[in-house]
PDB file of N, CA and C in Angstrom:
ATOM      1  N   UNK A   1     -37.326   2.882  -2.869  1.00  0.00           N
ATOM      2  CA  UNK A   1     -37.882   2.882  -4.193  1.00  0.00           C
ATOM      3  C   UNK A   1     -39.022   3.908  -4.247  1.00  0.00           C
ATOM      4  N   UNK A   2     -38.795   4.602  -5.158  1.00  0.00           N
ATOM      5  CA  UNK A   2     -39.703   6.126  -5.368  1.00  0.00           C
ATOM      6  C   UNK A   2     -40.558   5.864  -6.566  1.00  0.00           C
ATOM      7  N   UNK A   3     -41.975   5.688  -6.480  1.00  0.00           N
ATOM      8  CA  UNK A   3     -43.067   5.771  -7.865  1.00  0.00           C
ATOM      9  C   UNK A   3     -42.752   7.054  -8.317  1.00  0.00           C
ATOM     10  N   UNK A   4     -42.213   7.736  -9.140  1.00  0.00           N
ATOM     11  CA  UNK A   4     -42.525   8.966  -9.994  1.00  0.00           C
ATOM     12  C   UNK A   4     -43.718   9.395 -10.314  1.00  0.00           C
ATOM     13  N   UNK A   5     -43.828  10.762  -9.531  1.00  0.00           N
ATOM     14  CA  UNK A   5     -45.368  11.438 -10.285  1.00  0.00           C
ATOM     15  C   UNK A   5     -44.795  11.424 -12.125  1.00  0.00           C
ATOM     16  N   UNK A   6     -46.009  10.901 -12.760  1.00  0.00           N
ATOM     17  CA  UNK A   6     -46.201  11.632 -13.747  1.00  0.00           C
ATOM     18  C   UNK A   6     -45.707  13.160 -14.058  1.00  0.00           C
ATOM     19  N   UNK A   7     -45.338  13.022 -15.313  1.00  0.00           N
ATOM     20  CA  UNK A   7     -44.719  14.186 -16.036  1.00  0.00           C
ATOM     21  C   UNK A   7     -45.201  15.557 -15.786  1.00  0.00           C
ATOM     22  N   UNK A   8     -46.223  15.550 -16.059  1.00  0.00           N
ATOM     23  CA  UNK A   8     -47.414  16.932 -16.392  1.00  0.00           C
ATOM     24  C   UNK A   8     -48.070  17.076 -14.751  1.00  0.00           C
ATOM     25  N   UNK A   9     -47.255  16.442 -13.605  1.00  0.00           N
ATOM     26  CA  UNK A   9     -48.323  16.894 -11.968  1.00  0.00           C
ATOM     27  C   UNK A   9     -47.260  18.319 -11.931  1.00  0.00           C
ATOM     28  N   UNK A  10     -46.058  18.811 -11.693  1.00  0.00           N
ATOM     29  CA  UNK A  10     -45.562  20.234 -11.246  1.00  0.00           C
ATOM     30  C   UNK A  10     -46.491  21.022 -11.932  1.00  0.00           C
ATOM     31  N   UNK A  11     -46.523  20.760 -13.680  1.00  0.00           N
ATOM     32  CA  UNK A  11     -47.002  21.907 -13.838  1.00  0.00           C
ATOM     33  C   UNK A  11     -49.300  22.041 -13.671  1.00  0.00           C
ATOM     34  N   UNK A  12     -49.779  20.960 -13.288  1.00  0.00           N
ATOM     35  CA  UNK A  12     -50.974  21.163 -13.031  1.00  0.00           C
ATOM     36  C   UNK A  12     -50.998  21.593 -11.761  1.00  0.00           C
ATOM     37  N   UNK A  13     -49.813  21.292 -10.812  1.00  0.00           N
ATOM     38  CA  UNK A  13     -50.018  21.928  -8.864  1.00  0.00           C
ATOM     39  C   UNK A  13     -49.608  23.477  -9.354  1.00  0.00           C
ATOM     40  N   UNK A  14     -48.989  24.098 -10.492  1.00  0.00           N
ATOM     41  CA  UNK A  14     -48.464  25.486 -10.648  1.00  0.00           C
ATOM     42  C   UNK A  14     -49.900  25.727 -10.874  1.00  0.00           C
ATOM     43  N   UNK A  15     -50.464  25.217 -12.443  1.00  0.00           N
ATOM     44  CA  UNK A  15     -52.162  25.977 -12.563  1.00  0.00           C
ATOM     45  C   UNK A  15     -52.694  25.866 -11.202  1.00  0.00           C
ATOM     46  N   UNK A  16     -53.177  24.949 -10.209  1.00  0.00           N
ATOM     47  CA  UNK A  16     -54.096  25.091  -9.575  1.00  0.00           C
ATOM     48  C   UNK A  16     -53.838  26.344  -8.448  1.00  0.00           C
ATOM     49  N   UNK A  17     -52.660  26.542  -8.226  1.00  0.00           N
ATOM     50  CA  UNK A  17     -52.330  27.302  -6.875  1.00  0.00           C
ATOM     51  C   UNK A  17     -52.382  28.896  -7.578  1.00  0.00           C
ATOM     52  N   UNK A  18     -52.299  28.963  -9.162  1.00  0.00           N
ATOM     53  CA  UNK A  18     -52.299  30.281  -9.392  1.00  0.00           C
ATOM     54  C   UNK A  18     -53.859  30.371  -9.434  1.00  0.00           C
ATOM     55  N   UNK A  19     -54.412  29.295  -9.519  1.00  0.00           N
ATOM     56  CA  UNK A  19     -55.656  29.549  -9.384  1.00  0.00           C
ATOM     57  C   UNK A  19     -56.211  29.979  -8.234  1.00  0.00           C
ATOM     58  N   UNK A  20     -55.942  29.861  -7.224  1.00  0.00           N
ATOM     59  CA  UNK A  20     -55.886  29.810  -5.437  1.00  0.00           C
ATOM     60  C   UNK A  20     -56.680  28.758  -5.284  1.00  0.00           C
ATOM     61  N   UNK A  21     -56.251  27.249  -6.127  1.00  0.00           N
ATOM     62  CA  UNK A  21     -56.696  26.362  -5.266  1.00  0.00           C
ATOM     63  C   UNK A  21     -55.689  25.789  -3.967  1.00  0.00           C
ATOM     64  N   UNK A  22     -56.107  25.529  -3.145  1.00  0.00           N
ATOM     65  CA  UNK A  22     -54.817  24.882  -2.387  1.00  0.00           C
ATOM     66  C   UNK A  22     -54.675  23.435  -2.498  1.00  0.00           C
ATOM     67  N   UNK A  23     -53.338  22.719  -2.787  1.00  0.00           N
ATOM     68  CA  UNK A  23     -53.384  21.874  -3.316  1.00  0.00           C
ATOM     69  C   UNK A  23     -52.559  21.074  -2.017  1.00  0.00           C
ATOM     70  N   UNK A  24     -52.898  19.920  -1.378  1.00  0.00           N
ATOM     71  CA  UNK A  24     -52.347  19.181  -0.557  1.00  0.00           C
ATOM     72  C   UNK A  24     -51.992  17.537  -0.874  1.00  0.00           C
ATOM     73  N   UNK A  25     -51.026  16.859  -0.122  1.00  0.00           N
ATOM     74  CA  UNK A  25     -50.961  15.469  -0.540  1.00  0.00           C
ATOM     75  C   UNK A  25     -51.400  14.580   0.906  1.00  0.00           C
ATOM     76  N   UNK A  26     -52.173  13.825   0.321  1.00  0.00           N
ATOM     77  CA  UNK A  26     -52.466  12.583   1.178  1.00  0.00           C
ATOM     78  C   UNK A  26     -52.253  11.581   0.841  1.00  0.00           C
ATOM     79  N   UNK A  27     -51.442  10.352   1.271  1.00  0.00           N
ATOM     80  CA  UNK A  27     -50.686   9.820   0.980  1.00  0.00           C
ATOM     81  C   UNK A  27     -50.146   8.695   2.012  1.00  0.00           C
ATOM     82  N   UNK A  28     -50.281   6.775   1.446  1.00  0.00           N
ATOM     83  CA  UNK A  28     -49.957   6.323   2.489  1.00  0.00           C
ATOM     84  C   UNK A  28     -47.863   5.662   2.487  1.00  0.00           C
ATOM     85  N   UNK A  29     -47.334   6.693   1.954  1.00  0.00           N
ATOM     86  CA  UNK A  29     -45.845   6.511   1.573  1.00  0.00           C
ATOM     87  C   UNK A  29     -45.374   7.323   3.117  1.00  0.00           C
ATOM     88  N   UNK A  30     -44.190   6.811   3.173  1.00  0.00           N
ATOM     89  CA  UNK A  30     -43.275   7.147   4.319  1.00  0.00           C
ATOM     90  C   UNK A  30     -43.085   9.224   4.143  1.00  0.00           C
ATOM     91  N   UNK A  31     -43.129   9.664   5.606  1.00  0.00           N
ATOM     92  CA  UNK A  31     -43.157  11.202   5.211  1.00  0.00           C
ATOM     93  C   UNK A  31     -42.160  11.457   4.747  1.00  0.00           C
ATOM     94  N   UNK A  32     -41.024  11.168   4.677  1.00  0.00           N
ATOM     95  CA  UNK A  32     -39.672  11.968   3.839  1.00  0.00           C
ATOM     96  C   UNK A  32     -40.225  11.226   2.409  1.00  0.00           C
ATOM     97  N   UNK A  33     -40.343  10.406   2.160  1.00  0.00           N
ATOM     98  CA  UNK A  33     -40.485  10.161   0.678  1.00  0.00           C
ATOM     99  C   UNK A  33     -41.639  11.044   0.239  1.00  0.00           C
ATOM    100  N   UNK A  34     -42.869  11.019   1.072  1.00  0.00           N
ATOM    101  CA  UNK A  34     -43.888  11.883   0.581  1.00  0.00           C
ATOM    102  C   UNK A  34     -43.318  13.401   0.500  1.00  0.00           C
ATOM    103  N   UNK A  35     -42.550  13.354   1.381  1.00  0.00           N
ATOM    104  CA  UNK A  35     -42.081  15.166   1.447  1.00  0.00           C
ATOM    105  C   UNK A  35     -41.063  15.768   0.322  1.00  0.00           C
ATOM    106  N   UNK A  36     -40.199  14.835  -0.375  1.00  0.00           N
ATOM    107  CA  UNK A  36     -39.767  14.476  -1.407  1.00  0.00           C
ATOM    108  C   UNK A  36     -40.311  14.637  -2.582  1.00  0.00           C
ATOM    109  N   UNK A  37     -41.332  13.803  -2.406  1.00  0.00           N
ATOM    110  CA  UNK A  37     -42.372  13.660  -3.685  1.00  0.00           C
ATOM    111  C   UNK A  37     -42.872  15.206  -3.969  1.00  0.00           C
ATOM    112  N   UNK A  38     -43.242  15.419  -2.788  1.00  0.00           N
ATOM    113  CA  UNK A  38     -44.054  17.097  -2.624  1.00  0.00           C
ATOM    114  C   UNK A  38     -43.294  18.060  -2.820  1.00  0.00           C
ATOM    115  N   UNK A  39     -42.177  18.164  -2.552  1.00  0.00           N
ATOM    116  CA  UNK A  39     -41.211  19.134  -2.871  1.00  0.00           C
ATOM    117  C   UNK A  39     -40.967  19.359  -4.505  1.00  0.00           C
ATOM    118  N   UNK A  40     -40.836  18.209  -5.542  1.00  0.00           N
ATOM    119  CA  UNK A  40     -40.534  17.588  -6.819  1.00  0.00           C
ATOM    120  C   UNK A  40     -41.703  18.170  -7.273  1.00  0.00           C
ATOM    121  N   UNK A  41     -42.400  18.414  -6.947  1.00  0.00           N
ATOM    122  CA  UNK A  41     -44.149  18.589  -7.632  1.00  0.00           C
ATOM    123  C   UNK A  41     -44.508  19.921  -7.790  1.00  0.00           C
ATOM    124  N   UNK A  42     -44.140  20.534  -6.832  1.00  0.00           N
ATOM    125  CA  UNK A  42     -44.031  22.142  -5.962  1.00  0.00           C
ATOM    126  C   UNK A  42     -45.432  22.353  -5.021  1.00  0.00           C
ATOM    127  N   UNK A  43     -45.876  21.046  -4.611  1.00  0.00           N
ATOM    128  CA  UNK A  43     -46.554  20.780  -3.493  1.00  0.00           C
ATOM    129  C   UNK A  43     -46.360  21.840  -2.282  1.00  0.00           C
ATOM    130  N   UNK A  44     -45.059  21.480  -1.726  1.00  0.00           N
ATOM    131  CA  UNK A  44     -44.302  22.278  -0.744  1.00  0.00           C
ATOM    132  C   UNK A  44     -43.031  22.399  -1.611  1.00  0.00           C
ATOM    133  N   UNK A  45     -42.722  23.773  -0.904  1.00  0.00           N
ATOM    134  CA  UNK A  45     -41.857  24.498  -1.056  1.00  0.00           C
ATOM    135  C   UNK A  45     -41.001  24.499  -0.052  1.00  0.00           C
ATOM    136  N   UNK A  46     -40.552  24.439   0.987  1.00  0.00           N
ATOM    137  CA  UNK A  46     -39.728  24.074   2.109  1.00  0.00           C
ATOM    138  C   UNK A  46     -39.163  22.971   1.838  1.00  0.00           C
ATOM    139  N   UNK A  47     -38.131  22.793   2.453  1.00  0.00           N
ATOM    140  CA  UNK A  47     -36.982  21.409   2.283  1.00  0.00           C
ATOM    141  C   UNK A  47     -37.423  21.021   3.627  1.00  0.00           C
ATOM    142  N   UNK A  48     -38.414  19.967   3.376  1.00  0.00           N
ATOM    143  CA  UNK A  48     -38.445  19.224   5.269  1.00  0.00           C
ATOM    144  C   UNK A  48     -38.509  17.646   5.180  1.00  0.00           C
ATOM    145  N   UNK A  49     -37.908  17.227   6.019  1.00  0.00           N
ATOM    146  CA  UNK A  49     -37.961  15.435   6.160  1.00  0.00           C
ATOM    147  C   UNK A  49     -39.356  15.455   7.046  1.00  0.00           C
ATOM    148  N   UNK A  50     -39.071  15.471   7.909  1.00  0.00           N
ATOM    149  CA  UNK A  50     -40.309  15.494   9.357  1.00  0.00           C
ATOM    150  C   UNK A  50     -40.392  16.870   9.943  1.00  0.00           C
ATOM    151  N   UNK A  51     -41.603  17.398   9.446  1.00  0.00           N
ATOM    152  CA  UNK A  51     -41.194  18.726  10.166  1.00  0.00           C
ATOM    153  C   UNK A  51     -43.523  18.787  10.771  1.00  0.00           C
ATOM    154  N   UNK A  52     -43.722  18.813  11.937  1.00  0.00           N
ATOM    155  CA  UNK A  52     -44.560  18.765  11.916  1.00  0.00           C
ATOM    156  C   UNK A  52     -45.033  18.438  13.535  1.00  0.00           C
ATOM    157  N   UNK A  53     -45.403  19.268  14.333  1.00  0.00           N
ATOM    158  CA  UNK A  53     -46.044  19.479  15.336  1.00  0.00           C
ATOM    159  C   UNK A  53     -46.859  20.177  15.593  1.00  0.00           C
ATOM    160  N   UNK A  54     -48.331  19.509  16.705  1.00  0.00           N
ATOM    161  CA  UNK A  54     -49.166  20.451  16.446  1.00  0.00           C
ATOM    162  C   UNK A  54     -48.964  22.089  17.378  1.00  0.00           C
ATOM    163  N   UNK A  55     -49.181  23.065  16.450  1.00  0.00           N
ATOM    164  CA  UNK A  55     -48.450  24.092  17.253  1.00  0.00           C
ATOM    165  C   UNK A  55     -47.070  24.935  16.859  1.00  0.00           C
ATOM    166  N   UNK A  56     -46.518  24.019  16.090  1.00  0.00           N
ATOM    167  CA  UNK A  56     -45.557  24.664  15.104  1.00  0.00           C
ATOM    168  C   UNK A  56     -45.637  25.659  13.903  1.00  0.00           C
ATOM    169  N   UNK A  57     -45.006  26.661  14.176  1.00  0.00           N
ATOM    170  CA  UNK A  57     -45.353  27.918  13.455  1.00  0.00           C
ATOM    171  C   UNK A  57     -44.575  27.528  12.000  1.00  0.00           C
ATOM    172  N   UNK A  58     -44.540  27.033  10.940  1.00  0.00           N
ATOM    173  CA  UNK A  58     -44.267  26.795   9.964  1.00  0.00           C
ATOM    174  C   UNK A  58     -45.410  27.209   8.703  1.00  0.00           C
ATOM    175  N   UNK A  59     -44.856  27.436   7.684  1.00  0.00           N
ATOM    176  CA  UNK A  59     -46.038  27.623   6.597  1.00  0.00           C
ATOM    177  C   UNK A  59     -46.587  26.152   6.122  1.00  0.00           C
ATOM    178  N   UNK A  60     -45.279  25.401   6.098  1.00  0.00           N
ATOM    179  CA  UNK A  60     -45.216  23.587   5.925  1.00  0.00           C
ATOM    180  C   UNK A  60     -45.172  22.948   6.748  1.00  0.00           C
ATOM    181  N   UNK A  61     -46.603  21.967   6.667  1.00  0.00           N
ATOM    182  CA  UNK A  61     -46.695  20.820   7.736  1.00  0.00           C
ATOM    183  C   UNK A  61     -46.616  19.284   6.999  1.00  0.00           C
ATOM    184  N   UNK A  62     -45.798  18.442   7.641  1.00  0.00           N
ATOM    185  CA  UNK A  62     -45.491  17.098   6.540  1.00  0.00           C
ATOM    186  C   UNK A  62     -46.170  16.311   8.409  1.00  0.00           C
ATOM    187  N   UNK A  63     -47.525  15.555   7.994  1.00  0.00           N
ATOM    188  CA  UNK A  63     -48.051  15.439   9.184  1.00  0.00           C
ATOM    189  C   UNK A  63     -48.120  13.459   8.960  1.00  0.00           C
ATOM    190  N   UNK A  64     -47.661  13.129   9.549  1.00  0.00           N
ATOM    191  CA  UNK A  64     -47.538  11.033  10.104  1.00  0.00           C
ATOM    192  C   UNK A  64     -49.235  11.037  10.463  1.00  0.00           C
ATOM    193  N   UNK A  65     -49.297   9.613   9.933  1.00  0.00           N
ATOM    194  CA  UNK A  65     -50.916   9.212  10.186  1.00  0.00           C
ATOM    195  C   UNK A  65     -51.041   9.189  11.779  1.00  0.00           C
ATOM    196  N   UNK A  66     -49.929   8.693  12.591  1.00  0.00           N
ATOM    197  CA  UNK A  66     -49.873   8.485  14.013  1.00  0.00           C
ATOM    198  C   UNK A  66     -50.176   9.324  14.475  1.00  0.00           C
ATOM    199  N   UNK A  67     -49.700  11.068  13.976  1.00  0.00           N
ATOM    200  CA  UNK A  67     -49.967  12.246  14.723  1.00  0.00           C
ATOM    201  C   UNK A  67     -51.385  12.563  14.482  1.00  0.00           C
ATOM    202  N   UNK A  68     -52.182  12.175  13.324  1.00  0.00           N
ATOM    203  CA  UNK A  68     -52.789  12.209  13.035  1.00  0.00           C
ATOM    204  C   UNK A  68     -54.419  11.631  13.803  1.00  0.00           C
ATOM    205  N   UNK A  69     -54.033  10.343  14.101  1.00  0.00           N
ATOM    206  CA  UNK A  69     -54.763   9.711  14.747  1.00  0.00           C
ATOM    207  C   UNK A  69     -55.042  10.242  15.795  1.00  0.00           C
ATOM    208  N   UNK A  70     -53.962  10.905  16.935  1.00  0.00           N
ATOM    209  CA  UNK A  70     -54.103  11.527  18.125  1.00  0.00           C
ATOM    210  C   UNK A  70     -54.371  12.764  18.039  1.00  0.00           C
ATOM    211  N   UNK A  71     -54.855  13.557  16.721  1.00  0.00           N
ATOM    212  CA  UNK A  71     -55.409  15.174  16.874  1.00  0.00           C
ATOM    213  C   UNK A  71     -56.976  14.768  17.173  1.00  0.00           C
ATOM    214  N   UNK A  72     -56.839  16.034  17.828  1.00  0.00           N
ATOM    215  CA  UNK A  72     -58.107  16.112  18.020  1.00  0.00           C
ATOM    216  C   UNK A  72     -58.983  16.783  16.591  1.00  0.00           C
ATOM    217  N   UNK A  73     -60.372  16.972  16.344  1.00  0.00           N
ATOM    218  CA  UNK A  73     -61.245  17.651  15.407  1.00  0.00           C
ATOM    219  C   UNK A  73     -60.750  19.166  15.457  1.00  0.00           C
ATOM    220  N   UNK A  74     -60.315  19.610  16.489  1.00  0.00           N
ATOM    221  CA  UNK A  74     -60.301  21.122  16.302  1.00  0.00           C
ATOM    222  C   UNK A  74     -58.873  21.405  16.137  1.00  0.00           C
ATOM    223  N   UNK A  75     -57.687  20.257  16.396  1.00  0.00           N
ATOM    224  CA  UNK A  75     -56.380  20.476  15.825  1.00  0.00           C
ATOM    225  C   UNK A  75     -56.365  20.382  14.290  1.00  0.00           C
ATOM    226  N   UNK A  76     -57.058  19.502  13.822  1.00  0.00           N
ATOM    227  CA  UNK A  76     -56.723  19.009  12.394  1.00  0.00           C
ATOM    228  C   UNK A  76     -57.672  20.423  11.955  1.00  0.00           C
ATOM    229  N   UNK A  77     -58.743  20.965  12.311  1.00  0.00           N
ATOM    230  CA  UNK A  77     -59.140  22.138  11.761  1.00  0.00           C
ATOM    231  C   UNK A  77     -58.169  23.312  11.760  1.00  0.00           C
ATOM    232  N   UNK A  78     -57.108  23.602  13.208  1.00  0.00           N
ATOM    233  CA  UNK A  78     -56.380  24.445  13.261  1.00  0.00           C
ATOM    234  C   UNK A  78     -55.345  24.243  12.311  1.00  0.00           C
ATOM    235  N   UNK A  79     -54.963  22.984  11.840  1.00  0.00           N
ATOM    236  CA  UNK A  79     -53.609  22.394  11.457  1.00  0.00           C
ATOM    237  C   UNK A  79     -54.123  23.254   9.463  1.00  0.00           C
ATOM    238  N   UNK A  80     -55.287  23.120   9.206  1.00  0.00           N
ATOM    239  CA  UNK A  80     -55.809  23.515   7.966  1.00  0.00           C
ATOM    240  C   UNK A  80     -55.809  24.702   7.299  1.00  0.00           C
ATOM    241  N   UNK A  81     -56.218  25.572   8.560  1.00  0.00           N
ATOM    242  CA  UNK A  81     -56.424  26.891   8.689  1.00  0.00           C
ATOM    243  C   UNK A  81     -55.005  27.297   8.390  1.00  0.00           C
ATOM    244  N   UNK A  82     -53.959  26.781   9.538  1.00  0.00           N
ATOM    245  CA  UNK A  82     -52.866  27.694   9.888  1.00  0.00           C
ATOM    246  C   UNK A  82     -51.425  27.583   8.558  1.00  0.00           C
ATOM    247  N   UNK A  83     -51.347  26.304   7.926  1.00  0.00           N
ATOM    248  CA  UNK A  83     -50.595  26.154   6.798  1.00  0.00           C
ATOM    249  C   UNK A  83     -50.679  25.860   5.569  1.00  0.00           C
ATOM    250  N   UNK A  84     -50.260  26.593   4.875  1.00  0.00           N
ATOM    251  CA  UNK A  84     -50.228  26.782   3.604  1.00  0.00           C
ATOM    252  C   UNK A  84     -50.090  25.460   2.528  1.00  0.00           C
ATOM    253  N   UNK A  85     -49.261  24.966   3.001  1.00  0.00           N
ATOM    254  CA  UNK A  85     -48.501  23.338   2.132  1.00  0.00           C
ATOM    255  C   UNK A  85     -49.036  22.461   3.390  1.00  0.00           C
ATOM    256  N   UNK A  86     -49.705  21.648   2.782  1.00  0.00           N
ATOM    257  CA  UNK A  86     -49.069  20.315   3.880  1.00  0.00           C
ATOM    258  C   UNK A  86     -49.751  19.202   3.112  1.00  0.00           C
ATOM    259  N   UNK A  87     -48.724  18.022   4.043  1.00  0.00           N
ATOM    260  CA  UNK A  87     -48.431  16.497   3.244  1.00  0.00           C
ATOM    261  C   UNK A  87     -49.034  15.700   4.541  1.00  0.00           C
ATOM    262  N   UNK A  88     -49.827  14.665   4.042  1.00  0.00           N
ATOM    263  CA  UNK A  88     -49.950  13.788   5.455  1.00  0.00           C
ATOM    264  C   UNK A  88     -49.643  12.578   4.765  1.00  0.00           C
ATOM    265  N   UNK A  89     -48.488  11.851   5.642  1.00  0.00           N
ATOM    266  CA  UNK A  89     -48.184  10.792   5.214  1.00  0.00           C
ATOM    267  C   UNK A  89     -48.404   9.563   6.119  1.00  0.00           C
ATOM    268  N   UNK A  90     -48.338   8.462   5.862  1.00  0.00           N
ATOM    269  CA  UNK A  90     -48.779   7.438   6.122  1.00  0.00           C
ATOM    270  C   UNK A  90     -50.076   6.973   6.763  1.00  0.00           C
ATOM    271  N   UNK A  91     -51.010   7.916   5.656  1.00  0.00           N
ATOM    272  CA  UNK A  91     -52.384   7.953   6.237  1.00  0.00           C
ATOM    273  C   UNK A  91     -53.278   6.681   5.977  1.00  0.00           C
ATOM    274  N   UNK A  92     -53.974   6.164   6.333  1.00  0.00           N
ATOM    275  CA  UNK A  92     -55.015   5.151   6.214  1.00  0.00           C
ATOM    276  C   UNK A  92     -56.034   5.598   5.475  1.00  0.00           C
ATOM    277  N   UNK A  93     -57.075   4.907   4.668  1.00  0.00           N
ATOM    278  CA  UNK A  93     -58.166   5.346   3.817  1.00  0.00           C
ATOM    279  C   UNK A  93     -59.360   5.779   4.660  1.00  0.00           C
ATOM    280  N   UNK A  94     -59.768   5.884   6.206  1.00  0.00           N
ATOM    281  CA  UNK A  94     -60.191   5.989   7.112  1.00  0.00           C
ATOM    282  C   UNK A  94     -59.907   7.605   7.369  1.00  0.00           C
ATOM    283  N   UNK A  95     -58.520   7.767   7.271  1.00  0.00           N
ATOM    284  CA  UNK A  95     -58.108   9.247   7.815  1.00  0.00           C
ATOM    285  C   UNK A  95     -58.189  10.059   6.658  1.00  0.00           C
ATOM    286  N   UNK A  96     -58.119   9.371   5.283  1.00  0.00           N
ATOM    287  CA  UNK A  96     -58.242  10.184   4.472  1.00  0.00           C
ATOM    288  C   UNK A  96     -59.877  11.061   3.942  1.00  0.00           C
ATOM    289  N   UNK A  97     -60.614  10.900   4.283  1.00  0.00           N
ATOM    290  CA  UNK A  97     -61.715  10.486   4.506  1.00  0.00           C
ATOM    291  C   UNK A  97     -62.083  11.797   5.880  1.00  0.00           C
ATOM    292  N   UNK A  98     -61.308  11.417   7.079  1.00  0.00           N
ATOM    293  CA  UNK A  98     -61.302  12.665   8.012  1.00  0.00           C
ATOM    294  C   UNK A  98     -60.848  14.029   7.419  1.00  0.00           C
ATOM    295  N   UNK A  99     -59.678  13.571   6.990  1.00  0.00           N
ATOM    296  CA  UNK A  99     -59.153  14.722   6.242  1.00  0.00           C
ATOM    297  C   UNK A  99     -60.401  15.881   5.286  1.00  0.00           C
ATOM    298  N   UNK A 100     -60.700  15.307   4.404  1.00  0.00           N
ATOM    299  CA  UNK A 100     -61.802  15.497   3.645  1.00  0.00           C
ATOM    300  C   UNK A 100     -62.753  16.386   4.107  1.00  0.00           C
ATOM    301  N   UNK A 101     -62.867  15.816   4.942  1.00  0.00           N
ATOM    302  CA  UNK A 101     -64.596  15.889   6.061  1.00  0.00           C
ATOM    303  C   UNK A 101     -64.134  17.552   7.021  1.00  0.00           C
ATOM    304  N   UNK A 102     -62.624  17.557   7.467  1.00  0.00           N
ATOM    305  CA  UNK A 102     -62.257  18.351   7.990  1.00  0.00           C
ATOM    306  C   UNK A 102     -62.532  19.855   6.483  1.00  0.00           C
ATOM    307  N   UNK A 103     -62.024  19.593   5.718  1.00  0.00           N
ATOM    308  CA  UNK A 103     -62.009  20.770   4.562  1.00  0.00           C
ATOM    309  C   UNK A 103     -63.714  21.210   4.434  1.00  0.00           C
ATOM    310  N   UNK A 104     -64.273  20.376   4.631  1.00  0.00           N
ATOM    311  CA  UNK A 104     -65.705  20.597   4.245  1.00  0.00           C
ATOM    312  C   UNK A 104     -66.192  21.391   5.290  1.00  0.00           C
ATOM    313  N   UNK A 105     -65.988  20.682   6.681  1.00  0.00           N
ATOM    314  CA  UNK A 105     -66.354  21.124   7.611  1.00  0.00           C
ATOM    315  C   UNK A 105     -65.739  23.172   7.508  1.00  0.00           C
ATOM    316  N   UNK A 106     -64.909  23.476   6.876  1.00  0.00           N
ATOM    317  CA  UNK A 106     -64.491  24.360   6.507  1.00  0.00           C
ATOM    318  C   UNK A 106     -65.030  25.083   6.200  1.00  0.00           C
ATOM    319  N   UNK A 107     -65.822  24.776   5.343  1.00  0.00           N
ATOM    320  CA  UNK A 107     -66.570  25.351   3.928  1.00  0.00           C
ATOM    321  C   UNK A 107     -66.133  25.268   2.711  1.00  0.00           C
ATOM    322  N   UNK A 108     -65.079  24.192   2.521  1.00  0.00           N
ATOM    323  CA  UNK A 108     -63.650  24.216   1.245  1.00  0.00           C
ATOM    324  C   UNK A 108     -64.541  23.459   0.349  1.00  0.00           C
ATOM    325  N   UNK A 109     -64.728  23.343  -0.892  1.00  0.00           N
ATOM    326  CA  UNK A 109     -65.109  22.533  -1.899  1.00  0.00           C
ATOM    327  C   UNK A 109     -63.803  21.461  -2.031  1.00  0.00           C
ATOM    328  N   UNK A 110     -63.698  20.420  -2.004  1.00  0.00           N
ATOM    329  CA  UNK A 110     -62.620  19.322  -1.836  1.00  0.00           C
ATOM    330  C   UNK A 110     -62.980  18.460  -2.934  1.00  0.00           C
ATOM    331  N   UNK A 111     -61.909  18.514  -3.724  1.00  0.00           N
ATOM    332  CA  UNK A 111     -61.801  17.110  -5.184  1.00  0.00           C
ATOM    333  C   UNK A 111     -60.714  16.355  -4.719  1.00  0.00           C
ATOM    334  N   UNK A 112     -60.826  15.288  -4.897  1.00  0.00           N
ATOM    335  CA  UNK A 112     -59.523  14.098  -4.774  1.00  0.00           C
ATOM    336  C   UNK A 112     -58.999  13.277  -6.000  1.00  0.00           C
ATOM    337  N   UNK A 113     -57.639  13.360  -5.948  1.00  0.00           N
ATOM    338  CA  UNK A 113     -57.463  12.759  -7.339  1.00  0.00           C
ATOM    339  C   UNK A 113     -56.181  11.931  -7.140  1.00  0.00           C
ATOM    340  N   UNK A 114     -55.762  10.816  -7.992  1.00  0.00           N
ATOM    341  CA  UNK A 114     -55.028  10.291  -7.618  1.00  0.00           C
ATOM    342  C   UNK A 114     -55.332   8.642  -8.175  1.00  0.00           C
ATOM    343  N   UNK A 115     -53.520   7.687  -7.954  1.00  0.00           N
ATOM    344  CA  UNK A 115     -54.181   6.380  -7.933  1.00  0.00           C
ATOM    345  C   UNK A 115     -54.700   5.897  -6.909  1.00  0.00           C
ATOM    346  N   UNK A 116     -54.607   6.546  -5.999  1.00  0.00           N
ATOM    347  CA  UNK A 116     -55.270   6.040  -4.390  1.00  0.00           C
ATOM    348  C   UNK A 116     -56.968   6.520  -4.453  1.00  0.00           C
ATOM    349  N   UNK A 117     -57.752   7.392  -4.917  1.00  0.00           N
ATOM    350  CA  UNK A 117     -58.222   7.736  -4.907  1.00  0.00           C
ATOM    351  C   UNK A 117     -59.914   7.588  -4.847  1.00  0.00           C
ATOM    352  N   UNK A 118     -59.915   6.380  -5.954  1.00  0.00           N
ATOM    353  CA  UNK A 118     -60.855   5.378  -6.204  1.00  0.00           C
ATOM    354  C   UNK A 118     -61.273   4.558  -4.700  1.00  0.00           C
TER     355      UNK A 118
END
């Protein structure tokens, strides 16, 4: 069973990316459904179920909270840097939160939006 993004999310992920924002999903749904979802949106652009190791030369990373848990600070920084699209799925409100902290640590200005979000 798939929640449907709202109508009007493809074309606000089209404004933001022509904007050069980069637009990512965090998300605690199973990764093929999230990767699904992301694909439908134009999140990512790649057709991937599980595609995601650290170290994998891809533009798209669809990253499991599990893999997640076991990066280190300077993978999840490399993991940021190095791809373009990426989805982390079955993340905890804990990791989302790392996530975050990782963009900042960046220098990225980071907004979150969403029903998870609150």
């Amino acid at each position: 069973m798939i929640d449907p993004p709202r109508a009007n999310v493809p074309e606000a992920v089209s404004k933001c990316k022509s904007a050069g924002i980069k637009v990512i999903m965090v998300t605690g749904d199973h990764p093929i459904t999230a990767a699904a979802i992301a694909k439908n949106v134009g999140i990512i652009t790649e057709d991937v179920a599980m595609k995601m190791e650290v170290g994998e030369e891809t533009e798209t990373a669809v990253v499991n909270g599990a893999t997640l848990k076991d990066m280190t600070k300077e993978d999840l920084d490399k993991l940021l840097k190095e791809h373009e699209e990426i989805v982390f799925a079955r993340t905890s409100p804990q990791q989302k939160l790392i996530i975050v902290e990782a963009f900042q640590r960046a220098g990225q200005i980071v907004a979150v939006t969403g029903d998870g979000a609150n």
